[in-house]
Protein backbone atom coordinates (compact mmCIF):
# COMPACT_ATOMS: atom_id res chain seq x y z
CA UNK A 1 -95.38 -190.38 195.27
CA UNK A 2 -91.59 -189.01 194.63
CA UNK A 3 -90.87 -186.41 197.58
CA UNK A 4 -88.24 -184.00 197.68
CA UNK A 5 -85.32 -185.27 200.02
CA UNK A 6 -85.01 -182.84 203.27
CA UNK A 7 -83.57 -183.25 207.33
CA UNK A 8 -86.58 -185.75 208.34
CA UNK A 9 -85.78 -188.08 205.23
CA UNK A 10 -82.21 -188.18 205.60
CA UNK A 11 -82.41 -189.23 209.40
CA UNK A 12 -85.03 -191.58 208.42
CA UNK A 13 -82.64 -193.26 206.03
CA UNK A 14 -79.67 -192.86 207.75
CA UNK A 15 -81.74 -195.17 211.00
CA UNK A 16 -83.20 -197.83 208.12
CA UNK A 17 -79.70 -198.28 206.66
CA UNK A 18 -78.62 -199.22 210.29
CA UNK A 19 -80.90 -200.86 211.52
CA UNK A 20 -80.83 -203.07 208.35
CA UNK A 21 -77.14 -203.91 209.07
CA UNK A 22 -78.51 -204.82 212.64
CA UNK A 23 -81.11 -207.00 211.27
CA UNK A 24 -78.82 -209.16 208.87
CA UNK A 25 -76.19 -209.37 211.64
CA UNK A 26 -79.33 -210.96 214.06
CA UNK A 27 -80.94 -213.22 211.14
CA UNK A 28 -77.46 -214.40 209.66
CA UNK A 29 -74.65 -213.69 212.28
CA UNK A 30 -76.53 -213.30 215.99
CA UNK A 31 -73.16 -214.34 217.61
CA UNK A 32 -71.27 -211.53 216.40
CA UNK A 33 -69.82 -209.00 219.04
CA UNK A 34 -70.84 -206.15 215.74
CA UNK A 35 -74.02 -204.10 215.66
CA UNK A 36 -76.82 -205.89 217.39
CA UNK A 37 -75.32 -209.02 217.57
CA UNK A 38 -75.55 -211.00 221.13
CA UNK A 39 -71.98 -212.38 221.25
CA UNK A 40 -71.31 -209.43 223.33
CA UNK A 41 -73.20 -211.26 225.96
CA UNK A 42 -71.45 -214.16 227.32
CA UNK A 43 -74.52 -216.02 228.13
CA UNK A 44 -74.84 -216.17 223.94
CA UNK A 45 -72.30 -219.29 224.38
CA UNK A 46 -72.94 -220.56 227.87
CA UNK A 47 -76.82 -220.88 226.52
CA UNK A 48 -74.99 -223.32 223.63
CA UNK A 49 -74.50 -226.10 226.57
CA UNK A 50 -77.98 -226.58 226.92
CA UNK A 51 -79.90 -226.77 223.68
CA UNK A 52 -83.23 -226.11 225.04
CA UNK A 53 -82.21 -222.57 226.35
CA UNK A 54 -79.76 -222.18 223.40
CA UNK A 55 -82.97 -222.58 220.70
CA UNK A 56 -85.15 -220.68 223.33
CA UNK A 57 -82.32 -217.52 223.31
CA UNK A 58 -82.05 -217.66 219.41
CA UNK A 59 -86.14 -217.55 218.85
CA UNK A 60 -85.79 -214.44 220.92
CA UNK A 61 -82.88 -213.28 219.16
CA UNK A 62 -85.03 -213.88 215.45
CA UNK A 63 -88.08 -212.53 217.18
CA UNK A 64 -86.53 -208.89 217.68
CA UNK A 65 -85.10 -209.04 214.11
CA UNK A 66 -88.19 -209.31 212.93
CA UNK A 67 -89.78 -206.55 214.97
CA UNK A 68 -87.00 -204.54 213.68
CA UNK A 69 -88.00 -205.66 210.00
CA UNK A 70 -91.02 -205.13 210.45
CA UNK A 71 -90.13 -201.51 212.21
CA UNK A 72 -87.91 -200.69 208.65
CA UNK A 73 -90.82 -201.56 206.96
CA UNK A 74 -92.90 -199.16 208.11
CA UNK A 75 -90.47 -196.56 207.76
CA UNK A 76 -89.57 -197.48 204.11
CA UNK A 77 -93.56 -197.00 203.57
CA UNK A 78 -93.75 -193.71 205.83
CA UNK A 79 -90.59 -192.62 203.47
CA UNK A 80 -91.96 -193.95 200.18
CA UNK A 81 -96.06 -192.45 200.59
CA UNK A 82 -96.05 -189.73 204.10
CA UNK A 83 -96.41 -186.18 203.59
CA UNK A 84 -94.12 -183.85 205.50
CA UNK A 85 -95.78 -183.62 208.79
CA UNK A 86 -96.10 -187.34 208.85
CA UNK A 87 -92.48 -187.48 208.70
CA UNK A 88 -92.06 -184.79 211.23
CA UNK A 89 -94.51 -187.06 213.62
CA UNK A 90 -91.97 -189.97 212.66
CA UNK A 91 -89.29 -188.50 213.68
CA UNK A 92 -90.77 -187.79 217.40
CA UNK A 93 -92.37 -191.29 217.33
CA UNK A 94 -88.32 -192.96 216.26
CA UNK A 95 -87.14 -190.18 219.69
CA UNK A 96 -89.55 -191.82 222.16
CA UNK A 97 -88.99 -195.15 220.62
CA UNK A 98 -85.31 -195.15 220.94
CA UNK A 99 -85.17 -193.42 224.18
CA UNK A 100 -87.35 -196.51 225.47
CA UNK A 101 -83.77 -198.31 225.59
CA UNK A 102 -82.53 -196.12 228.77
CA UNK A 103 -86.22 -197.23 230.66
CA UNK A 104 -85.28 -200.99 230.98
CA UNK A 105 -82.56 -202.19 228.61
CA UNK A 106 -79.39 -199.96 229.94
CA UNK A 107 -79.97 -200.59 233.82
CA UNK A 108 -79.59 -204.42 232.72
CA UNK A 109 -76.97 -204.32 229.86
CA UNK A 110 -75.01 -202.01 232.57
CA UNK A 111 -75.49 -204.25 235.73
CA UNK A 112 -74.50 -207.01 233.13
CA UNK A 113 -71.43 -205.35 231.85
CA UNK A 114 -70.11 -204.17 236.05
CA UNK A 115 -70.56 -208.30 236.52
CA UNK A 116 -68.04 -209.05 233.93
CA UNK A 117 -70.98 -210.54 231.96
CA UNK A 118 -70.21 -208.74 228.81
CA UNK A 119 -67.09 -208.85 226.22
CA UNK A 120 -66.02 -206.40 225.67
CA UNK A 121 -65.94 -204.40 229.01
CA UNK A 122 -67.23 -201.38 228.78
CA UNK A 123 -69.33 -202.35 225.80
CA UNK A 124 -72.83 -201.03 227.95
CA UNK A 125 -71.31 -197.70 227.56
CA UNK A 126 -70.74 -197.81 224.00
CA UNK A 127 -74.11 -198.94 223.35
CA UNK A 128 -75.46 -196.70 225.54
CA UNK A 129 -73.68 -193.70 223.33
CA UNK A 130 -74.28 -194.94 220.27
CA UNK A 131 -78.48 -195.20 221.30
CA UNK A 132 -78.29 -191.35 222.58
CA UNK A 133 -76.18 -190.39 219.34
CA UNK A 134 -79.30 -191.46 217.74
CA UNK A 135 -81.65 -189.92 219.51
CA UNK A 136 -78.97 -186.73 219.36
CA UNK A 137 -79.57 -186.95 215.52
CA UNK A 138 -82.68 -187.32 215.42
CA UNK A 139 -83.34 -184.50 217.93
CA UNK A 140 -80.68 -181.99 215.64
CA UNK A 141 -83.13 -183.27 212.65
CA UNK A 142 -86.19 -182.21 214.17
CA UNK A 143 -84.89 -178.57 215.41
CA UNK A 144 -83.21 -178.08 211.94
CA UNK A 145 -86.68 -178.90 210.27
CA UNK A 146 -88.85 -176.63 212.57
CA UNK A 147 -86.27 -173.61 211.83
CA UNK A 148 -86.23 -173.79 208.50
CA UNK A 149 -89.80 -173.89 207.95
C-alpha cells in the first residue's frame, strides 16, 4: 500500500534516516565522538584496560543498536502499511518515547559531563538539544497535521 507523503511521514523519515546513521556509527564505529557513538564518554577507553568490562560495555553498546534497529523497523513497516491515524498515534508514541531520555539518561550524561567525564565538555547539553529538537519536530508535525485536517 503506496500512501500519499504528508507532515507525519516526513518526520517519520526524517527520525529513521537518523537514527540509521546512529545505528551504523554503534554497529561499525561505537568509539566515535559522532551521533550515538560512546567515545564521548571517557570510560569508552578506560573500559579498553580491562577486557572483561571492555566486551561487557560493547555488548551493551550492540544491544541498544539493535533495539534501535529493531525500533526503525517498525517504523519502516508503520510507514510502508499504517493508515493515517496510525501514523498520527506514531508520532505521539516517537514524543513520549524520546522524551523518556530527560527521565533518566540526561540527569546522568549531565552529572557525567560537570565531572569532566565527557569529551567534549559541554557535549550533555548538545545532546540534550538535539533530543528536544526532536521532540520540537515532532511536536510542530503533529500540530501542523491536526490543523490541516
Amino acid at each position: 500500500m503506496v500512501h500519499q507523503m504528508n507532515i507525519l511521514t516526513i518526520a517519520i523519515i526524517i527520525f529513521i534516516i537518523l537514527e540509521s546513521l546512529n545505528i551504523l556509527t554503534l554497529y561499525f564505529y561505537p568509539g566515535s565522538q559522532l551521533g550515538n557513538g560512546v567515545g564521548v564518554f571517557n570510560a569508552w577507553e578506560k573500559s579498553k584496560a580491562d577486557p572483561e568490562i571492555h566486551q561487557f560495555v560493547r555488548y551493551l553498546v550492540y544491544w541498544v543498536a539493535g533495539t534501535k534497529l529493531i525500533f526503525i523497523a517498525l517504523l519502516i513497516v508503520i510507514l510502508l502499511t499504517a493508515d493515517e491515524e496510525t501514523q498520527l498515534l506514531t508520532l505521539v508514541a516517537l514524543i513520549a518515547s524520546v522524551f523518556s531520555f530527560f527521565w533518566r539518561l540526561y540527569p546522568i550524561i549531565k552529572s557525567q559531563d560537570a565531572e569532566g567525564a565527557i569529551t567534549p565538555p559541554g557535549y550533555s547539553r548538545t545532546l540534550g538539544i538535539m533530543i528536544a529538537g526532536f521532540i520540537g519536530l515532532f511536536a510542530i508535525a503533529l500540530a501542523w497535521h491536526l490543523m490541516i485536517t
